[in-house]
PDB file of N, CA and C in Angstrom:
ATOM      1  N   UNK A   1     297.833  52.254 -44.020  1.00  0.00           N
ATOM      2  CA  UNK A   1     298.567  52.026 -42.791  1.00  0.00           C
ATOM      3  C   UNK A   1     299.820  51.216 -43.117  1.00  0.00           C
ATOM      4  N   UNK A   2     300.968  51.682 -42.551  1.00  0.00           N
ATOM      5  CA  UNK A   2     302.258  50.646 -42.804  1.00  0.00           C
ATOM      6  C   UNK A   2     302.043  49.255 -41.667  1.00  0.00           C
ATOM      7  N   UNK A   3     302.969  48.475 -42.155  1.00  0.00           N
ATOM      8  CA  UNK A   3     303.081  46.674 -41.152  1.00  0.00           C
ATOM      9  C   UNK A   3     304.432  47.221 -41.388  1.00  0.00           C
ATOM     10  N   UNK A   4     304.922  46.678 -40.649  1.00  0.00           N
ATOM     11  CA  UNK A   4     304.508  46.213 -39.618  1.00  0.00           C
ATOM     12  C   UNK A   4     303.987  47.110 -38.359  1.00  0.00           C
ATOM     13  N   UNK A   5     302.851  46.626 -37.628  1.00  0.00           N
ATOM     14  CA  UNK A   5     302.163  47.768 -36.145  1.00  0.00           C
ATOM     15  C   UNK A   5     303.279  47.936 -35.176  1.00  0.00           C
ATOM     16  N   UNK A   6     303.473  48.489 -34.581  1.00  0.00           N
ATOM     17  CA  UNK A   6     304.176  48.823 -33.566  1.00  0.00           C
ATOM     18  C   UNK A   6     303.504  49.051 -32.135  1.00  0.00           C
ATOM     19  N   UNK A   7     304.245  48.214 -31.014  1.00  0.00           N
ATOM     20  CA  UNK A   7     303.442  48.086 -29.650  1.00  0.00           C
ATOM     21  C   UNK A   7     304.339  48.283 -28.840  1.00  0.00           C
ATOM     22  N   UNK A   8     304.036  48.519 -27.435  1.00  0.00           N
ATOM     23  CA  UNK A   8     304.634  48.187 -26.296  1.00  0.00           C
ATOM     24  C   UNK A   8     303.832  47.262 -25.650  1.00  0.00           C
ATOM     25  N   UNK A   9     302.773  47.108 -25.656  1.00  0.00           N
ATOM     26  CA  UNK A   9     302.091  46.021 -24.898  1.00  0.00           C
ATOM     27  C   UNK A   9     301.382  44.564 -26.013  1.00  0.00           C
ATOM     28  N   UNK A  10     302.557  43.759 -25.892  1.00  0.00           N
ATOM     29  CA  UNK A  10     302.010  42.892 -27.175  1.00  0.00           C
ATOM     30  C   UNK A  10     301.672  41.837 -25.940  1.00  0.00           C
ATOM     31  N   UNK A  11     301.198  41.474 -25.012  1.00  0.00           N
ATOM     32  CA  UNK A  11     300.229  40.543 -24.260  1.00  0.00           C
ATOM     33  C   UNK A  11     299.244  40.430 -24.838  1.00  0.00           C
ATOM     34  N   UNK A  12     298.553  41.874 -25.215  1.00  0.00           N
ATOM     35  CA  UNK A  12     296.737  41.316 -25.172  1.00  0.00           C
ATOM     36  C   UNK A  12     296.825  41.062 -27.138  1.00  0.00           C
ATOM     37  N   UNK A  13     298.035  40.819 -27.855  1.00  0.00           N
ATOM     38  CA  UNK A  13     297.798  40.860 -29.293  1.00  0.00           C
ATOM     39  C   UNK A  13     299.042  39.716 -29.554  1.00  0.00           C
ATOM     40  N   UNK A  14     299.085  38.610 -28.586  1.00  0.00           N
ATOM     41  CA  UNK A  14     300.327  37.589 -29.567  1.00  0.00           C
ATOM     42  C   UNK A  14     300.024  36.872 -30.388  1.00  0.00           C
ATOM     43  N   UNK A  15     298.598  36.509 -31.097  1.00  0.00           N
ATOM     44  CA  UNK A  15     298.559  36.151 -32.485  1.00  0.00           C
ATOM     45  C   UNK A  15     299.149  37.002 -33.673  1.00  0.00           C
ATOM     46  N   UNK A  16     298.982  38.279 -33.593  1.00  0.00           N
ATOM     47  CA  UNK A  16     299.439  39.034 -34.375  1.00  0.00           C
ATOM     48  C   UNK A  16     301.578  38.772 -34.319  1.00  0.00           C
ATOM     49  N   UNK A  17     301.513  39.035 -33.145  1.00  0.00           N
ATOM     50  CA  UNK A  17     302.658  38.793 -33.229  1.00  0.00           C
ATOM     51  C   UNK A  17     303.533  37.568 -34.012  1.00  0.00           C
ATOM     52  N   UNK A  18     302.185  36.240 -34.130  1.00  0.00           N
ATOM     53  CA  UNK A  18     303.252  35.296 -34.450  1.00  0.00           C
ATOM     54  C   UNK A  18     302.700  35.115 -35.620  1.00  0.00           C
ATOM     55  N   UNK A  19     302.235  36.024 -36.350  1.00  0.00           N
ATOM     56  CA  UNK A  19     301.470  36.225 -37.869  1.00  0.00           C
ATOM     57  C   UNK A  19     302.377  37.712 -38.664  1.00  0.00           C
ATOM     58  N   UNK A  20     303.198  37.922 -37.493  1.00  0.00           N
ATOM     59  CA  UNK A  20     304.651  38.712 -38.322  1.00  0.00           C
ATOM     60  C   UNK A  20     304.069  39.895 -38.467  1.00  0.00           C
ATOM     61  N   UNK A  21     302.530  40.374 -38.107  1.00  0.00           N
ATOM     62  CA  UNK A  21     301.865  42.048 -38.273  1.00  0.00           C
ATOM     63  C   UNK A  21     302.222  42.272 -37.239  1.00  0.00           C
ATOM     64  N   UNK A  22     302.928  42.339 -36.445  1.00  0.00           N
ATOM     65  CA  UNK A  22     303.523  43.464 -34.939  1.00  0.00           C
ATOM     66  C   UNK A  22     304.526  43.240 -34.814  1.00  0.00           C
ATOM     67  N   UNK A  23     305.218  43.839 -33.978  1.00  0.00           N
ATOM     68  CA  UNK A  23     306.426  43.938 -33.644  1.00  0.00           C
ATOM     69  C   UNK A  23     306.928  44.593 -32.541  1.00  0.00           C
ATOM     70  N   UNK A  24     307.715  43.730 -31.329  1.00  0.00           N
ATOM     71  CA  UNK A  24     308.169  44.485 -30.488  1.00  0.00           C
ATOM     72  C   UNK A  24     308.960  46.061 -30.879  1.00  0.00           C
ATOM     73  N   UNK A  25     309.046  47.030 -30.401  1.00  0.00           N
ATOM     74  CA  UNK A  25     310.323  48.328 -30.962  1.00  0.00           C
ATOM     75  C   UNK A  25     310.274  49.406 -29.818  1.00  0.00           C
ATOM     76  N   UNK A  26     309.379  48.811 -28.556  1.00  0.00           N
ATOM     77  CA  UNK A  26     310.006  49.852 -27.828  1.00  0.00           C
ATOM     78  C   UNK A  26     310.296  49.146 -26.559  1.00  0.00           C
ATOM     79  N   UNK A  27     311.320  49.810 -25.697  1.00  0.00           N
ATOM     80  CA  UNK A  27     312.286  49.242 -24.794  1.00  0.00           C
ATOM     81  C   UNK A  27     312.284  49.921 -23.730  1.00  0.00           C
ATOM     82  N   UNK A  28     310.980  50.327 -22.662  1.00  0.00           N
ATOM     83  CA  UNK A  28     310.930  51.122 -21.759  1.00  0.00           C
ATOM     84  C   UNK A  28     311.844  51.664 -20.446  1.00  0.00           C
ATOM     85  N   UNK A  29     312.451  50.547 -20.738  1.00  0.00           N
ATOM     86  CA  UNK A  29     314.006  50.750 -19.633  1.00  0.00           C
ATOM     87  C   UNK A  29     314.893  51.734 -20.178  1.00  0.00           C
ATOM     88  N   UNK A  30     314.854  52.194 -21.694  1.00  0.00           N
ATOM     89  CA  UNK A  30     316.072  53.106 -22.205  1.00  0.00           C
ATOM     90  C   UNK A  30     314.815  54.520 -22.239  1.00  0.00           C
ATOM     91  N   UNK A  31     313.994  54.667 -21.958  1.00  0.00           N
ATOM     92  CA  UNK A  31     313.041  55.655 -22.049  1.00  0.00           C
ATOM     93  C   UNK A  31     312.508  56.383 -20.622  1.00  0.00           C
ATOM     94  N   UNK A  32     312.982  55.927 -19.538  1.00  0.00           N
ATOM     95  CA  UNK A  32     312.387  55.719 -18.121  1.00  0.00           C
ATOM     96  C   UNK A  32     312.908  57.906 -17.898  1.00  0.00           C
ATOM     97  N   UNK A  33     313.809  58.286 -18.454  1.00  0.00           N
ATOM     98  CA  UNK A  33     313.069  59.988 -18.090  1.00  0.00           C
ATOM     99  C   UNK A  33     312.780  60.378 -18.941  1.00  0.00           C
ATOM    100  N   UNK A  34     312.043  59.885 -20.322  1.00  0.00           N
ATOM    101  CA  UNK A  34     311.503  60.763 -20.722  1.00  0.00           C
ATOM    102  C   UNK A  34     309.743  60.232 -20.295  1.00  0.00           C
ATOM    103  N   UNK A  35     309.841  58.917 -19.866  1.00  0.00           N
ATOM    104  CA  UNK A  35     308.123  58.528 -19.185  1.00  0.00           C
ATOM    105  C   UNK A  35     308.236  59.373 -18.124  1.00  0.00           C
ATOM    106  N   UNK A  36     309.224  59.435 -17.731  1.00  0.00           N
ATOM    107  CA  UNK A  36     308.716  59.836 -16.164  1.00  0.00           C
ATOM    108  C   UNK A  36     308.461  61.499 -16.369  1.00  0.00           C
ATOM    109  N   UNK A  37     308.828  62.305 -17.499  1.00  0.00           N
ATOM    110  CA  UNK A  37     308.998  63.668 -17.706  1.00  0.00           C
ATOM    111  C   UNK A  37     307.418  63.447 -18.211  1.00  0.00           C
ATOM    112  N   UNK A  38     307.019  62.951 -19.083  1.00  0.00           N
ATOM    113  CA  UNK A  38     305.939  62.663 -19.719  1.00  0.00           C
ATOM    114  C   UNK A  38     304.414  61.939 -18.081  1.00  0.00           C
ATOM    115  N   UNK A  39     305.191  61.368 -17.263  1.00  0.00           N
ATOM    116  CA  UNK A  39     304.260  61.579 -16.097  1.00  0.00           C
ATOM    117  C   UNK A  39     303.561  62.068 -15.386  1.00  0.00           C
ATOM    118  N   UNK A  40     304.976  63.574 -15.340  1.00  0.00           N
ATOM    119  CA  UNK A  40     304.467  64.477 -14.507  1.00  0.00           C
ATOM    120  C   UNK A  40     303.625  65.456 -14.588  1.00  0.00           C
ATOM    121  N   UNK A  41     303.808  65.554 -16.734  1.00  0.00           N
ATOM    122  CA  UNK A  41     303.359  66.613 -17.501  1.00  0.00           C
ATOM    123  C   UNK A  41     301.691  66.276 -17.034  1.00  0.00           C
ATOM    124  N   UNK A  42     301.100  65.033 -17.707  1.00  0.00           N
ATOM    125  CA  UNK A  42     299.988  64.938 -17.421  1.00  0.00           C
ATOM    126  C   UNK A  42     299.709  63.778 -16.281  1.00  0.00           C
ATOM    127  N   UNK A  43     299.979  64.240 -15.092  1.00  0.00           N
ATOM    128  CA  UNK A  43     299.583  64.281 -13.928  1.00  0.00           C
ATOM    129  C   UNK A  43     297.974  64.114 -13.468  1.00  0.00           C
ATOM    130  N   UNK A  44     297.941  65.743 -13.951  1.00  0.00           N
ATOM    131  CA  UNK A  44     296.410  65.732 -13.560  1.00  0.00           C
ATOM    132  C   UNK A  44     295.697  64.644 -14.401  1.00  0.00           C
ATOM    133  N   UNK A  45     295.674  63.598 -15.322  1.00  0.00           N
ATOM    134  CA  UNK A  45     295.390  62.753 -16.236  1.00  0.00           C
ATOM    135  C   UNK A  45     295.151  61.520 -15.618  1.00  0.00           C
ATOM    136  N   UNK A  46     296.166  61.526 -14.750  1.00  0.00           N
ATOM    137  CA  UNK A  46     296.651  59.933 -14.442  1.00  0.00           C
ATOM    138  C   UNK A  46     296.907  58.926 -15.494  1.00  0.00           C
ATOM    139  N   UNK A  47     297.885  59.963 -16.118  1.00  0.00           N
ATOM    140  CA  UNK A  47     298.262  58.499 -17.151  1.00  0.00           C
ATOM    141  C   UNK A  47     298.751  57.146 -17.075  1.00  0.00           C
ATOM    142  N   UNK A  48     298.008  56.007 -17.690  1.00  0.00           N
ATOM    143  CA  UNK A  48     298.510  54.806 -17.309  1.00  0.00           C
ATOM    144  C   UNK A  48     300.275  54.570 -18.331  1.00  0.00           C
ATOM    145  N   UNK A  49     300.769  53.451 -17.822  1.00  0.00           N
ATOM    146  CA  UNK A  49     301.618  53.111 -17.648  1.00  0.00           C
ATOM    147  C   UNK A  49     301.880  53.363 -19.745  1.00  0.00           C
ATOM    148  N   UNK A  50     301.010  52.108 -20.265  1.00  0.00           N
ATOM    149  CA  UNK A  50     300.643  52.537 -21.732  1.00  0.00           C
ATOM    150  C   UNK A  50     300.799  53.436 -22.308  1.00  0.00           C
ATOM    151  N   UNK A  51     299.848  54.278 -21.649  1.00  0.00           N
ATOM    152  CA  UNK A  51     299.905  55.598 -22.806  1.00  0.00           C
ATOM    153  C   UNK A  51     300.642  56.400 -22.848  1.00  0.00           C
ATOM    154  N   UNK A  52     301.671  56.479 -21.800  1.00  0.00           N
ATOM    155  CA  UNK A  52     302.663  57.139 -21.552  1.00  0.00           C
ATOM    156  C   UNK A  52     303.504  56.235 -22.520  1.00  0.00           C
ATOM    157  N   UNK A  53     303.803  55.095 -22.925  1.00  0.00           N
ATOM    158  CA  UNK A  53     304.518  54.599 -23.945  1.00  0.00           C
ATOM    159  C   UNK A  53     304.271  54.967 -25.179  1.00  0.00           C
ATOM    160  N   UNK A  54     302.730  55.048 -25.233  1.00  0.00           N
ATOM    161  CA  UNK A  54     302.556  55.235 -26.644  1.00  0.00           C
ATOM    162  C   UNK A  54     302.982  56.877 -26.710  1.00  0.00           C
ATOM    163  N   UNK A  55     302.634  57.817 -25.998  1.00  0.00           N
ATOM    164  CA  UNK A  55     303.132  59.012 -26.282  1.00  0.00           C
ATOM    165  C   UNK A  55     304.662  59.250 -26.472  1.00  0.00           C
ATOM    166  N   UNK A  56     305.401  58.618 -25.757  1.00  0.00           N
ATOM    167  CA  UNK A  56     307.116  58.093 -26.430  1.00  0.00           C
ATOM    168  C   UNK A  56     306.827  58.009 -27.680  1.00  0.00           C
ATOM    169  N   UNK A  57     306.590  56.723 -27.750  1.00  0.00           N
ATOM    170  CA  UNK A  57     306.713  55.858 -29.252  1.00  0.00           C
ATOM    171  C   UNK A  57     305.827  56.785 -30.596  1.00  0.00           C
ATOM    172  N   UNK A  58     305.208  57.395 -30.242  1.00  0.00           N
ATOM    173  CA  UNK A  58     304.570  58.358 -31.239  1.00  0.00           C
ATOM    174  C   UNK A  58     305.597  59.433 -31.459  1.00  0.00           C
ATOM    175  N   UNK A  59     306.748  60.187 -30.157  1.00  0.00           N
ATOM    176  CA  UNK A  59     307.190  61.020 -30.023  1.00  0.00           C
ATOM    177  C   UNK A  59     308.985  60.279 -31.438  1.00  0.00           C
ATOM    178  N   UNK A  60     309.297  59.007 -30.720  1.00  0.00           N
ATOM    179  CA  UNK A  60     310.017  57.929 -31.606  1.00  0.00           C
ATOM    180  C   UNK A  60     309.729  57.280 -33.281  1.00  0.00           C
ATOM    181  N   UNK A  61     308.826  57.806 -33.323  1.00  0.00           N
ATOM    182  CA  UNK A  61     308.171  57.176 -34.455  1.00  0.00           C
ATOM    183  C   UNK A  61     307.080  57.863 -35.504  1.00  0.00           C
ATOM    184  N   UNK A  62     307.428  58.867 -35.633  1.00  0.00           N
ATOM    185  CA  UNK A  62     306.115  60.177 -36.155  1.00  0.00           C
ATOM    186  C   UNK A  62     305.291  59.943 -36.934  1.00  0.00           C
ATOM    187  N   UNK A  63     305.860  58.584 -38.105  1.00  0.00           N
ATOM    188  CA  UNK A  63     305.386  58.704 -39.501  1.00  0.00           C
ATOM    189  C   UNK A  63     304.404  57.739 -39.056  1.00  0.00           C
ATOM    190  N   UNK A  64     304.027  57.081 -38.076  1.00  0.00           N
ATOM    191  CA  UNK A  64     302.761  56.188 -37.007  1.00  0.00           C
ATOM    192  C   UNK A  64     302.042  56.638 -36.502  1.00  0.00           C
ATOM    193  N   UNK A  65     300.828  56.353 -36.689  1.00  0.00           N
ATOM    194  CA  UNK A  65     299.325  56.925 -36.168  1.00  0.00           C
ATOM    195  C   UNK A  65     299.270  55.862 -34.725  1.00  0.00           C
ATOM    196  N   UNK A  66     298.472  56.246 -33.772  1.00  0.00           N
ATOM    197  CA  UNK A  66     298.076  55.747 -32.670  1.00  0.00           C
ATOM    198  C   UNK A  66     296.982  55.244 -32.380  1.00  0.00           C
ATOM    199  N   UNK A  67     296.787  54.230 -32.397  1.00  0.00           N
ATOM    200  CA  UNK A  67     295.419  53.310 -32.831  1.00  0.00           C
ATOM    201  C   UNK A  67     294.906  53.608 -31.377  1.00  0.00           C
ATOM    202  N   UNK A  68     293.511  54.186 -30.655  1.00  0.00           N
ATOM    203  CA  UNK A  68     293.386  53.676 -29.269  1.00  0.00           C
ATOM    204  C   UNK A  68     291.406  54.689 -29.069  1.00  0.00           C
ATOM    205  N   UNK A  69     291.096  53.403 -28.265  1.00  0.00           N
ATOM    206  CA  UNK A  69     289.352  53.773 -27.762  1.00  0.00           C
ATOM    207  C   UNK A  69     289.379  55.215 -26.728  1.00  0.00           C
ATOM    208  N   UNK A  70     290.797  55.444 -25.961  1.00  0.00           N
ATOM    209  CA  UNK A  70     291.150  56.431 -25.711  1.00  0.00           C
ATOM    210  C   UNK A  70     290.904  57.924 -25.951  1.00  0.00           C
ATOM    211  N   UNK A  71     290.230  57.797 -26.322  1.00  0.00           N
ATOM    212  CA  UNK A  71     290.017  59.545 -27.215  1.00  0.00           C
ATOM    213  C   UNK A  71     290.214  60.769 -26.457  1.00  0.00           C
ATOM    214  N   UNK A  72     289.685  60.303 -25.578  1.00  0.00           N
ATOM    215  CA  UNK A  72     289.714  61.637 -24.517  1.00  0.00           C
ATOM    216  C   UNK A  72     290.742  62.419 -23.742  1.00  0.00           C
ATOM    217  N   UNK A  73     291.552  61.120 -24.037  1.00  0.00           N
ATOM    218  CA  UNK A  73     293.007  61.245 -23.004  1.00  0.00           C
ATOM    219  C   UNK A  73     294.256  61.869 -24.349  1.00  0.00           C
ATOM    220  N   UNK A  74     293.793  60.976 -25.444  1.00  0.00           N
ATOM    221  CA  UNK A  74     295.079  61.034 -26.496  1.00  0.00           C
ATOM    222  C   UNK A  74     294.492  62.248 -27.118  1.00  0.00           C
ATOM    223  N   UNK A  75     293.199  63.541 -26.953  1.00  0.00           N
ATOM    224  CA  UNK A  75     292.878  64.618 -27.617  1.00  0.00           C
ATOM    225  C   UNK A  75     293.897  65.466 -26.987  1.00  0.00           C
ATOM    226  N   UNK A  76     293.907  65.066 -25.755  1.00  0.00           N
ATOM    227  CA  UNK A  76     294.906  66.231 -24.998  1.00  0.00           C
ATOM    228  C   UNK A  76     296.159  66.037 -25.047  1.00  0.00           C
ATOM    229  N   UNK A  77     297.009  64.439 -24.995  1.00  0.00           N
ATOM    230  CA  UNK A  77     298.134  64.052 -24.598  1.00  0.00           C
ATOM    231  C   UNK A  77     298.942  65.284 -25.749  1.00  0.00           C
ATOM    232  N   UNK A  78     300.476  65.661 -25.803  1.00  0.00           N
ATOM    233  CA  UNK A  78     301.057  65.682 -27.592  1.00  0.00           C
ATOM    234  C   UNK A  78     302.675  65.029 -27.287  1.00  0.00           C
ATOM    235  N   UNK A  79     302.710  65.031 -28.419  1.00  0.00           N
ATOM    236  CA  UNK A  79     304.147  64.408 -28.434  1.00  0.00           C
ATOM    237  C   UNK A  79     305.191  65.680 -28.673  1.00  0.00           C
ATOM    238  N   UNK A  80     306.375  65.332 -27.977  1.00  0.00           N
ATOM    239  CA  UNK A  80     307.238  66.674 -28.335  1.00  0.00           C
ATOM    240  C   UNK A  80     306.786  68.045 -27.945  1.00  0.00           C
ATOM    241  N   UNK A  81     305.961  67.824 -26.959  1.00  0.00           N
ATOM    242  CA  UNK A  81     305.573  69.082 -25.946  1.00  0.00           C
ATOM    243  C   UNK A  81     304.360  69.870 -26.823  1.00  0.00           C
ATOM    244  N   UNK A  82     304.475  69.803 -27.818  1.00  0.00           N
ATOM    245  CA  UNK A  82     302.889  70.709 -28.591  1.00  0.00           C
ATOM    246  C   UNK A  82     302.531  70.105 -29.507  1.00  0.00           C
ATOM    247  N   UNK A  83     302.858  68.754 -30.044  1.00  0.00           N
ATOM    248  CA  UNK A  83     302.872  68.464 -31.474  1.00  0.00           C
ATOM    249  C   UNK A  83     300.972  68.104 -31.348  1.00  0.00           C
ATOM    250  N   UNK A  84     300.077  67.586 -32.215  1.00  0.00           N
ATOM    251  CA  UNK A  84     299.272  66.766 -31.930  1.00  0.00           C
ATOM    252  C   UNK A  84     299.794  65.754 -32.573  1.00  0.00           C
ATOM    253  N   UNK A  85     298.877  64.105 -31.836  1.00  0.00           N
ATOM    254  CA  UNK A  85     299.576  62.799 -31.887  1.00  0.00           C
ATOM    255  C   UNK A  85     298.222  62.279 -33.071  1.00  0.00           C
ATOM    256  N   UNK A  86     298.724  62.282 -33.825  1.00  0.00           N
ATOM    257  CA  UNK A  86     297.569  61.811 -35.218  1.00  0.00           C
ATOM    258  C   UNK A  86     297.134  60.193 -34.929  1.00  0.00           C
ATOM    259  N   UNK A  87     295.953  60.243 -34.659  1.00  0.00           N
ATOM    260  CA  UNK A  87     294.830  59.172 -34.044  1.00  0.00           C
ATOM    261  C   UNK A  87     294.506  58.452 -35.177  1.00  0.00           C
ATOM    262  N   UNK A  88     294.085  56.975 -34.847  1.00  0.00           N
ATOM    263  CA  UNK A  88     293.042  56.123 -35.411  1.00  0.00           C
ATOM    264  C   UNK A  88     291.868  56.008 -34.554  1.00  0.00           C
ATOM    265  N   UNK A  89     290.861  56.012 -34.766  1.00  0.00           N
ATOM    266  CA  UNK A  89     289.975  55.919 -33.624  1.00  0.00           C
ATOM    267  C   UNK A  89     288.528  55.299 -34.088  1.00  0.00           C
ATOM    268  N   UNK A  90     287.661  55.017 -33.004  1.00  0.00           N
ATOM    269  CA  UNK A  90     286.655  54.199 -33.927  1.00  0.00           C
ATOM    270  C   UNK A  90     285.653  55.356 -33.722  1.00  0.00           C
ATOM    271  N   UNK A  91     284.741  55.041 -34.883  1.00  0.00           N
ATOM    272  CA  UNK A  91     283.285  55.902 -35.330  1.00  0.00           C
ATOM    273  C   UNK A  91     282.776  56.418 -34.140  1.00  0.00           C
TER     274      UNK A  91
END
């Protein structure tokens, strides 16, 4: 796995943050139509606010896997309209 991690939601992880393994890099205000294009797609989903970032930032960032307990949601989500979004996931 490369370091530094990459987040949009560094609340629930600011030790990491101040241990230099994360890093703010995405800026949801310069992204707001492609979330909102990415909203509508999976709709029927109800995607939260998150994962609609992380599907950006996966879409921003390719050579990054997507760490998340999520499975069910991120089997279907893709980045770039068909890609699949290459997972970390637990056992």
């Amino acid at each position: 796995m490369q370091e530094p991690l990459l987040t949009c939601a560094p609340d629930v992880v600011l030790a990491l943050f101040r241990e230099g393994l994360l890093r703010l890099s995405f800026d949801a205000g310069k992204h707001l139509p492609a979330l909102s294009a990415l909203a509508r797609r999976y709709a029927d989903r109800s995607p939260d606010f998150a994962d609609l970032c992380l599907i950006r930032m996966s879409e921003l960032y390719p050579q990054h896997v997507v760490a998340t307990v999520d499975v069910a949601d991120f089997s279907v989500y893709r980045r770039n309209g068909r890609e699949v979004i290459p997972l970390v996931t637990p056992d």
